[in-house]
N, C-alpha and C. Protein backbone atom coordinates (compact mmCIF):
# COMPACT_ATOMS: atom_id res chain seq x y z
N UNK A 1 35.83 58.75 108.85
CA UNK A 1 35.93 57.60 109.75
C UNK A 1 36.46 56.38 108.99
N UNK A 2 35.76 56.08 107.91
CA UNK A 2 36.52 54.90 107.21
C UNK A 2 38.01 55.18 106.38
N UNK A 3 38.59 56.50 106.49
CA UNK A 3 39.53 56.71 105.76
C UNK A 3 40.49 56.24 107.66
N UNK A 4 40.05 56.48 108.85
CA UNK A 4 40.69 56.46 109.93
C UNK A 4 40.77 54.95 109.95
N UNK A 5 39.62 54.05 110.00
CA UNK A 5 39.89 52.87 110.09
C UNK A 5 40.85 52.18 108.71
N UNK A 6 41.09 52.44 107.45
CA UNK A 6 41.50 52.01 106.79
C UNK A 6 43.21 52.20 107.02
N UNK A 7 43.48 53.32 107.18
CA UNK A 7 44.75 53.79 107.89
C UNK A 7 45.05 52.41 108.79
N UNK A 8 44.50 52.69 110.01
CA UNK A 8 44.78 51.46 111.07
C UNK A 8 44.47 49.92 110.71
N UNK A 9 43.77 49.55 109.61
CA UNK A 9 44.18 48.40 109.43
C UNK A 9 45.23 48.10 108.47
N UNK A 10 45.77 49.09 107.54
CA UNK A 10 46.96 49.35 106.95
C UNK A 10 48.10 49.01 108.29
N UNK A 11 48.11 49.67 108.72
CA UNK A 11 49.14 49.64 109.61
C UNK A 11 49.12 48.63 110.48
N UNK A 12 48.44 47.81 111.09
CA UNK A 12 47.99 46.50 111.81
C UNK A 12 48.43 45.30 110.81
N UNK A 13 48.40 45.58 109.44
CA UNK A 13 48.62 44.42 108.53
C UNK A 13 49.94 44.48 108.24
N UNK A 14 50.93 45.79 108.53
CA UNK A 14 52.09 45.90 108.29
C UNK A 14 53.18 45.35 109.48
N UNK A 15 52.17 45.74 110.76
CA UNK A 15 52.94 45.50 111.67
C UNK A 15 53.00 43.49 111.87
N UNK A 16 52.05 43.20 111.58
CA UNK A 16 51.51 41.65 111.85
C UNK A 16 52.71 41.19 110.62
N UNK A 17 53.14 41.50 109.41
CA UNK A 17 53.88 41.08 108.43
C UNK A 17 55.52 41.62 109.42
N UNK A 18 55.53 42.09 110.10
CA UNK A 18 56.70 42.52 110.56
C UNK A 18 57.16 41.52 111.83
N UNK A 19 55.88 41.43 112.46
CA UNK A 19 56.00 40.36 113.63
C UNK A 19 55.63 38.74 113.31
N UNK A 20 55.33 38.66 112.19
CA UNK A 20 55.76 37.37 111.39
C UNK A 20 56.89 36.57 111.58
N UNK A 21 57.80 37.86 111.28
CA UNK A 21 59.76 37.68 110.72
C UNK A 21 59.76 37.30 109.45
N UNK A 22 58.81 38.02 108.63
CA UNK A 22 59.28 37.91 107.23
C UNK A 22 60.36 39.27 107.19
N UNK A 23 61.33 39.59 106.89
CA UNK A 23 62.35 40.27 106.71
C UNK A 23 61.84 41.64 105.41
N UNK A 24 61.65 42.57 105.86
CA UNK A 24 61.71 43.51 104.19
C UNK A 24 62.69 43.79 103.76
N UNK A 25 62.69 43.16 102.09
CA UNK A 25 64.10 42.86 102.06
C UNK A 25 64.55 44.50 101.67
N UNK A 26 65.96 44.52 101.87
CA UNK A 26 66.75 45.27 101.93
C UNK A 26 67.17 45.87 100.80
N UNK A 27 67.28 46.91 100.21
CA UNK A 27 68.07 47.10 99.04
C UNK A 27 69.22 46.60 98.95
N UNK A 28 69.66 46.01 98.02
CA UNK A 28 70.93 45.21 97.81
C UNK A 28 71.00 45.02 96.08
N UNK A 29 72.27 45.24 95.90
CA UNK A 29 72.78 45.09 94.54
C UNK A 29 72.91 43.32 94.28
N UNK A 30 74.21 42.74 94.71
CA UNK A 30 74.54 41.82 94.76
C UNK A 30 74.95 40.06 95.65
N UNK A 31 74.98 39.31 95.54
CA UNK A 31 75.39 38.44 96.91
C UNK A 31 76.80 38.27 96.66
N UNK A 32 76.90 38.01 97.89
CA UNK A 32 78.55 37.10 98.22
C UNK A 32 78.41 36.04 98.55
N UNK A 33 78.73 34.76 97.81
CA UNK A 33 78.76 33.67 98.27
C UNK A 33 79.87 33.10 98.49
N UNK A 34 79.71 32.77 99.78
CA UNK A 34 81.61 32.18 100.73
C UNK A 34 81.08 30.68 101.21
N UNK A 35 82.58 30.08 100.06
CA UNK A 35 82.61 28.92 100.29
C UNK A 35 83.77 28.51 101.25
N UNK A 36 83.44 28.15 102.45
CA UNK A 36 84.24 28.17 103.50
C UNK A 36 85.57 27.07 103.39
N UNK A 37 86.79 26.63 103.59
CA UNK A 37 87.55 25.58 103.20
C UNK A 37 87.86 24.98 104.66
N UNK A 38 86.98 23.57 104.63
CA UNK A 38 87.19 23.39 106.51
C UNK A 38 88.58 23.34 106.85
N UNK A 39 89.36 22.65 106.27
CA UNK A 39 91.03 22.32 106.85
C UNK A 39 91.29 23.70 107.44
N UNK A 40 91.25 24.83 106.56
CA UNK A 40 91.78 26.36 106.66
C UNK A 40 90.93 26.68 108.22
N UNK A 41 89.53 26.51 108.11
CA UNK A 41 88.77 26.87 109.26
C UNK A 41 89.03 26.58 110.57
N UNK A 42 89.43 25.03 110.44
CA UNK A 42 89.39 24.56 111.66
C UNK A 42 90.90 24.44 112.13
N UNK A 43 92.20 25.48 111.06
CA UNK A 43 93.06 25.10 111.78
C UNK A 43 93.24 26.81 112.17
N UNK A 44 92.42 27.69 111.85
CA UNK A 44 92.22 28.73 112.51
C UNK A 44 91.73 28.76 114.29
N UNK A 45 90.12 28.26 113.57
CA UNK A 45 89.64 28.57 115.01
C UNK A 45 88.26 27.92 115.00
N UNK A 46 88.58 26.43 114.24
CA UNK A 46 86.75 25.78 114.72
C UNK A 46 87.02 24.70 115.34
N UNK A 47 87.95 24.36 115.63
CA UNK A 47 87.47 23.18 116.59
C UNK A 47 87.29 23.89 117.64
N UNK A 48 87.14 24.56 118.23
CA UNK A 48 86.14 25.12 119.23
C UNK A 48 84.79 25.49 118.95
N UNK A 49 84.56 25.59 117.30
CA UNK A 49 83.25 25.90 116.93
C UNK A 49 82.43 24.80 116.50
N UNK A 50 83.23 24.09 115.71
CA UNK A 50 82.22 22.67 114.92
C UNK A 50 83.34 21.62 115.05
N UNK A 51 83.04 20.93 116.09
CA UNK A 51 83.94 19.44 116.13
C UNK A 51 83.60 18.51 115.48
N UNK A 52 82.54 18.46 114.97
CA UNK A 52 81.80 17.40 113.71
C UNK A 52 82.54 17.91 112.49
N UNK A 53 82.59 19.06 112.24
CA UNK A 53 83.06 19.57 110.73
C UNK A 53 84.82 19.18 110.98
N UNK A 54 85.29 19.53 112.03
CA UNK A 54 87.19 19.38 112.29
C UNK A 54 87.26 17.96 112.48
N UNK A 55 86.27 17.02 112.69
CA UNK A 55 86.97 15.60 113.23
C UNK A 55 87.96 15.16 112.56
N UNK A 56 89.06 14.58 113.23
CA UNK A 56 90.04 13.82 112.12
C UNK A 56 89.15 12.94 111.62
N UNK A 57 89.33 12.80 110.36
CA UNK A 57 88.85 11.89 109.68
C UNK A 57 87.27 12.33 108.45
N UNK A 58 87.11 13.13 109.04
CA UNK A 58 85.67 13.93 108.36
C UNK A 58 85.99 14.14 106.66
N UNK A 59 87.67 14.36 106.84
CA UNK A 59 87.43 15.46 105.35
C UNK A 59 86.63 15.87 104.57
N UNK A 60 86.24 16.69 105.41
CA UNK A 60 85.31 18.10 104.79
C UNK A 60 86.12 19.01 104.12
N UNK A 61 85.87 18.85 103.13
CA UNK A 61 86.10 20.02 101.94
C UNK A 61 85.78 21.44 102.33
N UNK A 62 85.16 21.76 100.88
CA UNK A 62 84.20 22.81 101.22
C UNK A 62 82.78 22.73 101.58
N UNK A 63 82.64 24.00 102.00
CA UNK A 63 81.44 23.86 102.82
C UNK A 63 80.76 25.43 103.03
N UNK A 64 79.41 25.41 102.79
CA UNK A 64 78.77 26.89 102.46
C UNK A 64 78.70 27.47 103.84
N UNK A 65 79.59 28.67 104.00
CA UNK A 65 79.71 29.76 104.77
C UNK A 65 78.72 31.15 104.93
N UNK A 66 77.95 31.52 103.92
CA UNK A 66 76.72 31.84 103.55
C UNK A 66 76.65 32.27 102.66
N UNK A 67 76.03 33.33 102.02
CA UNK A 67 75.03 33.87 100.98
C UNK A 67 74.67 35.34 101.65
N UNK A 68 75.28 36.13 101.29
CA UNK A 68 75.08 37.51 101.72
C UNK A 68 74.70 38.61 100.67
N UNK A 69 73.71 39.22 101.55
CA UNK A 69 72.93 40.50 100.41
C UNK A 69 73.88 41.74 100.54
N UNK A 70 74.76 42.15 99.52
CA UNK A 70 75.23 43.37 99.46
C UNK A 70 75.40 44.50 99.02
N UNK A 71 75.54 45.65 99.37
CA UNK A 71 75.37 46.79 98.07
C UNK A 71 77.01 46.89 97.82
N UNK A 72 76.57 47.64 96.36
CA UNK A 72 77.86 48.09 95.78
C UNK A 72 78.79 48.92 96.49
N UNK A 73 78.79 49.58 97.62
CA UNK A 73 79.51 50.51 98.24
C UNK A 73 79.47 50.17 99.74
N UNK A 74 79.32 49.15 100.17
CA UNK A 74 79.24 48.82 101.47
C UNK A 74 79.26 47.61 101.39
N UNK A 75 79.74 46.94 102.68
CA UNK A 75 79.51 45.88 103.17
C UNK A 75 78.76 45.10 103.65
N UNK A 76 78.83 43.60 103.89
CA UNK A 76 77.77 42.75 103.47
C UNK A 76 76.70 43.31 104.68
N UNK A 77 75.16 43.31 104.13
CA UNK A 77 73.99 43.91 105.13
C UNK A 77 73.94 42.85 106.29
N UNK A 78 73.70 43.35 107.53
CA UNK A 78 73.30 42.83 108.36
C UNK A 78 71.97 43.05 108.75
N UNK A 79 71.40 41.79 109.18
CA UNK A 79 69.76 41.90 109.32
C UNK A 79 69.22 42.63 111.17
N UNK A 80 68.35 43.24 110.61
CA UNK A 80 67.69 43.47 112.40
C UNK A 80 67.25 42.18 112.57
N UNK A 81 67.10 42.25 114.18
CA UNK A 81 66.68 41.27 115.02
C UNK A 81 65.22 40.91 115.05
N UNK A 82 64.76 39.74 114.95
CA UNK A 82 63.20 39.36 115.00
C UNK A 82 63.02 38.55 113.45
N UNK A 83 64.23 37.97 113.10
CA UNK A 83 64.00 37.12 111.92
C UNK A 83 63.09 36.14 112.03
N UNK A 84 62.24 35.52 111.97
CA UNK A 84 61.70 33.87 111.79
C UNK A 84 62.25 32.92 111.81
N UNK A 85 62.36 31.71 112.74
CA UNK A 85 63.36 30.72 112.88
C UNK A 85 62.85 29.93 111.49
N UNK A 86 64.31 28.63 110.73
CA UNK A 86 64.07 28.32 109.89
C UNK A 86 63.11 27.44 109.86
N UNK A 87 62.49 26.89 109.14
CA UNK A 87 61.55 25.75 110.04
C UNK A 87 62.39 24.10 110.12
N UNK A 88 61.97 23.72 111.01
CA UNK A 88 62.59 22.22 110.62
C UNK A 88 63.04 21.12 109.64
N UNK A 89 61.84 21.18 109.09
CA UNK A 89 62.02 20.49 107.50
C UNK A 89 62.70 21.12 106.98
N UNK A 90 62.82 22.85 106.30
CA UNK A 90 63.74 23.26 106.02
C UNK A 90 65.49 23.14 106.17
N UNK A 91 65.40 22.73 107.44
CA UNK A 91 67.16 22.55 108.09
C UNK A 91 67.34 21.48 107.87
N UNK A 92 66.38 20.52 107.55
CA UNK A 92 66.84 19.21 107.56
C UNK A 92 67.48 19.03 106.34
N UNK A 93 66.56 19.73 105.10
CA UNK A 93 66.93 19.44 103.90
C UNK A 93 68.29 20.23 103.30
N UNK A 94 68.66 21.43 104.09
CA UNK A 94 69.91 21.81 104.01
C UNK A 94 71.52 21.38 104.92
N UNK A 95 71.12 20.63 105.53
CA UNK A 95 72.40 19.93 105.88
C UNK A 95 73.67 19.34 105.31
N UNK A 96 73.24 19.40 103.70
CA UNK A 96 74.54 18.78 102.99
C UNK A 96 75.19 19.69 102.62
N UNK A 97 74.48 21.27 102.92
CA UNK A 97 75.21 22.55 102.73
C UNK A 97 75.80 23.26 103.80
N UNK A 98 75.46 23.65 104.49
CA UNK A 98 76.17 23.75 105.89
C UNK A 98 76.29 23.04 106.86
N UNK A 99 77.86 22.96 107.42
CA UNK A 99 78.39 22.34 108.50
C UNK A 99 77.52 22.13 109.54
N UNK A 100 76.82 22.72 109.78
CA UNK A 100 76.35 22.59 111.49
C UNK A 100 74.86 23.52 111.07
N UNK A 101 73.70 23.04 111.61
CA UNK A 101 72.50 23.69 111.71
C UNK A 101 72.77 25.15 112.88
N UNK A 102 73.61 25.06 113.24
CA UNK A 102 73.69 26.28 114.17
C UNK A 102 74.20 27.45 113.03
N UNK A 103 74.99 27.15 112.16
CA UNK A 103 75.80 27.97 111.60
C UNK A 103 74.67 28.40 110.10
N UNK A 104 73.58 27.40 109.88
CA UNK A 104 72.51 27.50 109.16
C UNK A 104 71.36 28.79 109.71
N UNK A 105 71.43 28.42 111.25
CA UNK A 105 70.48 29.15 111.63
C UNK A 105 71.03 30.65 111.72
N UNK A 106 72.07 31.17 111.81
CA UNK A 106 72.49 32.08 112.35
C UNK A 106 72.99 33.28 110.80
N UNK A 107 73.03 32.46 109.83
CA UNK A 107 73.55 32.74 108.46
C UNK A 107 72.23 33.48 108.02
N UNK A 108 71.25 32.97 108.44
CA UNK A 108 69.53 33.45 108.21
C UNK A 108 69.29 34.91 109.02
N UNK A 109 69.68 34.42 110.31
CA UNK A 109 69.26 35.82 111.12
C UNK A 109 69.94 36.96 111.19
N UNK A 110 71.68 36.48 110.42
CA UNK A 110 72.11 37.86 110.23
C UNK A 110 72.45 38.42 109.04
N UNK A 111 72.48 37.59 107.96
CA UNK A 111 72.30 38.36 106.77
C UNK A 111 70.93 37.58 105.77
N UNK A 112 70.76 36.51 105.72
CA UNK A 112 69.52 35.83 104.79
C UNK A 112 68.12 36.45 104.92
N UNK A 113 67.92 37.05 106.25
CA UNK A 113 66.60 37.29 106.07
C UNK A 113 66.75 38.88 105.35
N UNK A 114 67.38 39.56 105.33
CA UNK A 114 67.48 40.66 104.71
C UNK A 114 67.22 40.90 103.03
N UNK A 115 67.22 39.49 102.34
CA UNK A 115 66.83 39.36 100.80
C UNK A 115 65.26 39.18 100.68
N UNK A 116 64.54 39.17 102.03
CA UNK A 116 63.08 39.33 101.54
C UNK A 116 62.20 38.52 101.50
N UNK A 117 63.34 37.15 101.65
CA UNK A 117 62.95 35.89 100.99
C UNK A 117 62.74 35.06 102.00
N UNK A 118 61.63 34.14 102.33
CA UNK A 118 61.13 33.27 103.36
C UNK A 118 62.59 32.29 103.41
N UNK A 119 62.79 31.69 104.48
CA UNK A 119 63.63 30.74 104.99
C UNK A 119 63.98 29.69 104.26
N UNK A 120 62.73 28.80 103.63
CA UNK A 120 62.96 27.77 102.42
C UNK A 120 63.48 28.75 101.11
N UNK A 121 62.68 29.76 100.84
CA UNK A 121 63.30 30.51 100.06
C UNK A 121 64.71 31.12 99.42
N UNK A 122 65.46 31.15 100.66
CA UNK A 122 66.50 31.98 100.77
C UNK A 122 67.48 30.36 100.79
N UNK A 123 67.25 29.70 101.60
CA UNK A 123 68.20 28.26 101.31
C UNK A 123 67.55 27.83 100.20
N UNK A 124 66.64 27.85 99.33
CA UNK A 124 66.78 27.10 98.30
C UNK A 124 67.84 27.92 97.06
N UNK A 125 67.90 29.40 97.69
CA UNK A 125 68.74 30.37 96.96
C UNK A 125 70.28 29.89 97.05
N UNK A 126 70.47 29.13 98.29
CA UNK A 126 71.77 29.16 98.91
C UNK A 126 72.53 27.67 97.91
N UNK A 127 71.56 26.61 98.06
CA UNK A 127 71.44 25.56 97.02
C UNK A 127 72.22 25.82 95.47
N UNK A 128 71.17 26.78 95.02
CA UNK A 128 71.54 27.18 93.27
C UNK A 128 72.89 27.55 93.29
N UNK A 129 73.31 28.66 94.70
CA UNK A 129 74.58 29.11 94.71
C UNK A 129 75.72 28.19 94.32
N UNK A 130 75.17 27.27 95.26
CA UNK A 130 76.07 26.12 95.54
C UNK A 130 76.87 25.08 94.06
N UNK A 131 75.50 25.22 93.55
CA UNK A 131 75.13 24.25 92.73
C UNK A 131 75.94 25.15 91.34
N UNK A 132 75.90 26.66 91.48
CA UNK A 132 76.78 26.78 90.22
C UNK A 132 78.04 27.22 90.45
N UNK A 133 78.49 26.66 91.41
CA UNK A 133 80.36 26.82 91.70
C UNK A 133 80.96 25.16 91.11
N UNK A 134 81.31 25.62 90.76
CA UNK A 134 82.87 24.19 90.32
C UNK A 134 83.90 24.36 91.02
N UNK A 135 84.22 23.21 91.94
CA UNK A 135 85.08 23.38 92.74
C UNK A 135 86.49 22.38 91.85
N UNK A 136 87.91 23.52 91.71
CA UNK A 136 88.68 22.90 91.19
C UNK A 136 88.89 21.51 91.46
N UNK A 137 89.54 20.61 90.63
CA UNK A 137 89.58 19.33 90.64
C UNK A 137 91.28 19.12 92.05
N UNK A 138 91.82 19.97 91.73
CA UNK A 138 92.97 19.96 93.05
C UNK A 138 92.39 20.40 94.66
N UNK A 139 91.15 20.43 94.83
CA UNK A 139 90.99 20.27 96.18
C UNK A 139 90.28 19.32 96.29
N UNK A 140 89.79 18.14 95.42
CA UNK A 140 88.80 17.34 95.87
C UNK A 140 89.66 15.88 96.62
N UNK A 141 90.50 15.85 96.71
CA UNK A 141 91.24 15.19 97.40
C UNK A 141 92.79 15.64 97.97
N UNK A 142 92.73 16.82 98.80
CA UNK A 142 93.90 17.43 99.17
C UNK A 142 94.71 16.52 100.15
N UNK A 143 95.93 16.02 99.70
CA UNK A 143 96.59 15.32 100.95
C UNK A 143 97.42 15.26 101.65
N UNK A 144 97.96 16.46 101.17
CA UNK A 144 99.70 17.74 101.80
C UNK A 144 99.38 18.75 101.84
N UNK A 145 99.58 19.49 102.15
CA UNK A 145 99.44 20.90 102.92
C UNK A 145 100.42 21.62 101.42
N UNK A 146 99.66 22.61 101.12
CA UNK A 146 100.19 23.59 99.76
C UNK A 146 100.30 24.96 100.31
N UNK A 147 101.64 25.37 99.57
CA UNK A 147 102.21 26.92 99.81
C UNK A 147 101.98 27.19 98.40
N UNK A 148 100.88 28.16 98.70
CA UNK A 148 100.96 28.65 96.80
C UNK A 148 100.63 30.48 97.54
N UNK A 149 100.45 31.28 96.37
CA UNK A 149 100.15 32.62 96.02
C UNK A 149 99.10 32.98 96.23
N UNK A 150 98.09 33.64 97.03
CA UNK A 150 96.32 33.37 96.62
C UNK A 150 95.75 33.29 95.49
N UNK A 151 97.00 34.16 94.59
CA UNK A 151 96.52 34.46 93.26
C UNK A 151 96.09 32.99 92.40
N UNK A 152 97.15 32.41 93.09
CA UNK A 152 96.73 30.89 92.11
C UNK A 152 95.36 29.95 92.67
N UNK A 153 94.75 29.76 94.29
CA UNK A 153 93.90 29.46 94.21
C UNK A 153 92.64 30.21 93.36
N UNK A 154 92.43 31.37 93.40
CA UNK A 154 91.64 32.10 92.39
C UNK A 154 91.48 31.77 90.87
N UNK A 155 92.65 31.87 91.03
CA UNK A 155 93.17 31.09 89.35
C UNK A 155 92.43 29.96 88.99
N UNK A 156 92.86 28.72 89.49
CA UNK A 156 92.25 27.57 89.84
C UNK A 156 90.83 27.75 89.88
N UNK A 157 89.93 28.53 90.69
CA UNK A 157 88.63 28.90 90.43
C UNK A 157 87.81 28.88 89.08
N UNK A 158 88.82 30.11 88.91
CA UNK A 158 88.61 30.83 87.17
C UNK A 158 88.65 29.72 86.13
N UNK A 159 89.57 29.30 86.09
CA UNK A 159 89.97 27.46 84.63
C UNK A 159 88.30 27.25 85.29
N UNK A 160 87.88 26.55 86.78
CA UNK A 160 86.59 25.66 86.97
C UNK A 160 85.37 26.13 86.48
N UNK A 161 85.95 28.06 86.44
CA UNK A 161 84.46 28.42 85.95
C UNK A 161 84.42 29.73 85.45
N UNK A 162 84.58 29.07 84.18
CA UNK A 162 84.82 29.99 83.10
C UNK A 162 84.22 31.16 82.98
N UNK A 163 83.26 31.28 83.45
CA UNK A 163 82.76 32.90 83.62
C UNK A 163 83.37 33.79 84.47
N UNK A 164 83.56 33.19 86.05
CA UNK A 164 84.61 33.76 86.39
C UNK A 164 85.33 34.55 86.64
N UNK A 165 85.66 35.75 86.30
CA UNK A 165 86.79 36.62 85.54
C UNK A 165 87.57 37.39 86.76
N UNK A 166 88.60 37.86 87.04
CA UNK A 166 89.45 38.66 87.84
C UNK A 166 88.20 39.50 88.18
N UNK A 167 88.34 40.48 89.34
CA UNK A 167 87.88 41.18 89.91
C UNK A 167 86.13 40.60 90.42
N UNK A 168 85.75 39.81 90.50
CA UNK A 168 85.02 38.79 90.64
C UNK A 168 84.92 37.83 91.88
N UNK A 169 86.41 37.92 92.39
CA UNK A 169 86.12 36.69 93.94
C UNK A 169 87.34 37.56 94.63
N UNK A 170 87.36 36.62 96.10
CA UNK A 170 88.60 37.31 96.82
C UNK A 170 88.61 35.96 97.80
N UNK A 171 89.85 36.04 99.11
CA UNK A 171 90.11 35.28 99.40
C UNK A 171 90.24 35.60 100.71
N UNK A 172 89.96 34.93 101.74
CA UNK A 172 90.07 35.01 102.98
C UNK A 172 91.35 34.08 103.61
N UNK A 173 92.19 35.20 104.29
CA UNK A 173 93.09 34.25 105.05
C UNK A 173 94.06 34.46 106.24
N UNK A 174 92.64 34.68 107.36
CA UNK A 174 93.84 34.78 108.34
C UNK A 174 94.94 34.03 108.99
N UNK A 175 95.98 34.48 109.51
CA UNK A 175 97.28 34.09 109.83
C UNK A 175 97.89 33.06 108.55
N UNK A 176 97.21 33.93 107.35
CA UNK A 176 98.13 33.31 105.97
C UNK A 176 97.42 32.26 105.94
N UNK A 177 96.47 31.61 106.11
CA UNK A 177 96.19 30.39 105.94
C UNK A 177 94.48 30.32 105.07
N UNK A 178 94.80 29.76 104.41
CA UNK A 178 93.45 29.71 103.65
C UNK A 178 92.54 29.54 104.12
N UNK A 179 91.14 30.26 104.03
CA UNK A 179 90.16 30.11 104.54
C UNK A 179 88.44 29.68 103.89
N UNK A 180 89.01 30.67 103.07
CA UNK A 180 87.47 30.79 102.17
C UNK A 180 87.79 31.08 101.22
N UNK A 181 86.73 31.46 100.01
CA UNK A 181 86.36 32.26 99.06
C UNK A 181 85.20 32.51 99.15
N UNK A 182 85.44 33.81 98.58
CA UNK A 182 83.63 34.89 98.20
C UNK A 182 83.77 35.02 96.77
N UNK A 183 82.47 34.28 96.61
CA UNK A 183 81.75 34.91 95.26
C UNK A 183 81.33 35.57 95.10
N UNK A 184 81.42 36.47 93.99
CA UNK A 184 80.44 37.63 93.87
C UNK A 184 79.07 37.46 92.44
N UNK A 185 78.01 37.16 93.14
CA UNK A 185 76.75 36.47 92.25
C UNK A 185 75.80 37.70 92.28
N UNK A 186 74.89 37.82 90.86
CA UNK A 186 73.98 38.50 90.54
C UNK A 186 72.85 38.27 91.81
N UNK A 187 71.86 39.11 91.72
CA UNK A 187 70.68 38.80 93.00
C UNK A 187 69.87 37.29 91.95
N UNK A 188 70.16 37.13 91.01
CA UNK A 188 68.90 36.39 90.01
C UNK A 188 70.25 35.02 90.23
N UNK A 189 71.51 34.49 90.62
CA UNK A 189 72.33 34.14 90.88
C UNK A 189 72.53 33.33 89.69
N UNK A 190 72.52 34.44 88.18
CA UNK A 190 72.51 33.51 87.05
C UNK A 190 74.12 34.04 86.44
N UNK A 191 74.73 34.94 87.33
CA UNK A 191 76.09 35.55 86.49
C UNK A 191 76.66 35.91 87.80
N UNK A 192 78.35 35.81 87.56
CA UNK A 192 79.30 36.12 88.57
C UNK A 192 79.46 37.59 88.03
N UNK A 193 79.66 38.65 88.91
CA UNK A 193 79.52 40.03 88.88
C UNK A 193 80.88 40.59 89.70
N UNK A 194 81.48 41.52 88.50
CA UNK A 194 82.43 42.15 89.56
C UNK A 194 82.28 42.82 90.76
N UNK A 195 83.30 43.04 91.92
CA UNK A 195 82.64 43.52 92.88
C UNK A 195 84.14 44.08 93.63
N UNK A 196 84.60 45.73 93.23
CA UNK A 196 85.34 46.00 93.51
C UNK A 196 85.77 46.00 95.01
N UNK A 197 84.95 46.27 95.98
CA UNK A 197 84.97 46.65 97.70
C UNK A 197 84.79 45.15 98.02
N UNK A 198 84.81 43.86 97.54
CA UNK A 198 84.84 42.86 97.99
C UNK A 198 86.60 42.38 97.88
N UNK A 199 86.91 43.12 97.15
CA UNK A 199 88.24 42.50 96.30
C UNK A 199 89.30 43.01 96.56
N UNK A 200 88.84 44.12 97.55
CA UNK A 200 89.74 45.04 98.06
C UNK A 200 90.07 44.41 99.27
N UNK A 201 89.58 43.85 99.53
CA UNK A 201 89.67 43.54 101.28
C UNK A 201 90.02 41.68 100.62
N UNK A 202 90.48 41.53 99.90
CA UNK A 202 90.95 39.74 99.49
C UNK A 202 92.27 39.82 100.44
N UNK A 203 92.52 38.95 100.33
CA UNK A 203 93.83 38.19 101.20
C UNK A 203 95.30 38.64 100.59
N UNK A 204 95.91 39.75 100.62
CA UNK A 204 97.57 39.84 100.57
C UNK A 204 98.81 39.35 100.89
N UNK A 205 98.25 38.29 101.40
CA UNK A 205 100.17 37.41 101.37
C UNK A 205 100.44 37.16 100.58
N UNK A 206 101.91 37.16 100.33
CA UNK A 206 102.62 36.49 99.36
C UNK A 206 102.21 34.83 99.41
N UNK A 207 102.49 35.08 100.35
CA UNK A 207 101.83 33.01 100.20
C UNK A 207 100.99 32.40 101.19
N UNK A 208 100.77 31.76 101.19
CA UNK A 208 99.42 31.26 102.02
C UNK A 208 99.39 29.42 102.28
N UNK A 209 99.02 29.15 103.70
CA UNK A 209 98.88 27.93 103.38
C UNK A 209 97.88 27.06 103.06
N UNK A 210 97.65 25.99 102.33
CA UNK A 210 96.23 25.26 101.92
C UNK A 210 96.23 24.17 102.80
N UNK A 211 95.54 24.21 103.48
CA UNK A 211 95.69 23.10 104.48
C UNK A 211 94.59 21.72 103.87
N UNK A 212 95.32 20.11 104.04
CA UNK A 212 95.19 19.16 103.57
C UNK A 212 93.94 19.10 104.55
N UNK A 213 93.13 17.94 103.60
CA UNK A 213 91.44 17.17 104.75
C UNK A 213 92.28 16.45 105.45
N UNK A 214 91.36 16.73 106.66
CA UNK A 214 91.55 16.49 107.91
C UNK A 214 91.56 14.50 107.51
């Protein structure tokens, strides 16, 4: 009898940690961290998404696109449904990292909660990310529109941060136009890590455009 009741409160304490929305985290090798480039974004397809981030006049740079848990042979995990909303204070204090609290909240429920890691947790993860990219000194005031190679924004990366190395980031760019970059960061987010199936799928044009702040 007490081996029956111990069973069922085993399982009552698992299910109550499940209906929490603490996330079990996922097996995962590595993150991707995508630093989104608004000009590129919003001359894709956000001013229908974030008119605060596209306003003329905003120039918004970059801007954190998320933090994704991934394995070595697959693509970035997506979380089941029933995450934990972030809490308030939490969103408040991440706003200088993502564009829009919508795009905060949603970064959580489909890949953040999958690292295991409570909500403050996982954005204070998103923070460090943040915090160890160097963003080249040629986008901090972009004011013409640039036709370069992708190879050379990468490049440009690499000089900012010397660890760095080829096979390491990739580039997003639909209709040729710059969009992002993905990092590829240790889970401990103390080393950039190669990451072949991220790098495969980088951006192939010959040229690409960099679009100037808005």
């Amino acid at each position: 009898m007490r081996a029956v009741l111990k069973i069922t409160y085993l399982f009552v304490f698992a299910a109550c940690i499940s209906w929490s929305g603490v996330a079990r985290a996922q097996a995962f090798d590595f993150y991707v961290f995508a630093l989104s480039w608004s000009p590129g974004f919003c001359a894709v397809d956000g001013q229908d998404k974030d008119r605060d981030q596209c306003a003329i006049g905003a120039r918004t740079g970059f801007v954190v696109h998320g933090l994704w848990p991934q394995n070595d042979a697959a693509s970035a995990i997506d979380c089941p449904a029933g995450q934990r909303p972030i809490p308030r204070p939490a969103l408040e204090d991440a706003r200088d990292l993502f564009p829009s609290e919508g795009l905060a909240r949603y970064q959580w429920r489909k890949h953040g909660g999958c690292s295991g890691l409570a909500p403050s947790a996982w954005l204070g993860d998103v923070r460090r990310a943040r915090g160890a990219i160097v963003v080249p000194p040629a986008f901090a005031n972009l004011q013409s529109e640039l036709r370069v190679e992708p190879e050379e924004v990468l490049r440009q990366f690499r000089e900012a941060n010397p660890r760095l190395r080829p096979g390491m980031a990739a580039i997003a760019c639909p209709r040729n136009i710059f969009q992002e970059i993905r990092i590829c960061m240790s889970r401990d987010l103390r080393d950039f890590v190669p990451c072949p199936q991220v790098v495969q799928q980088s951006c192939r044009a010959r040229a690409i455009s960099v679009r100037a702040l808005l």
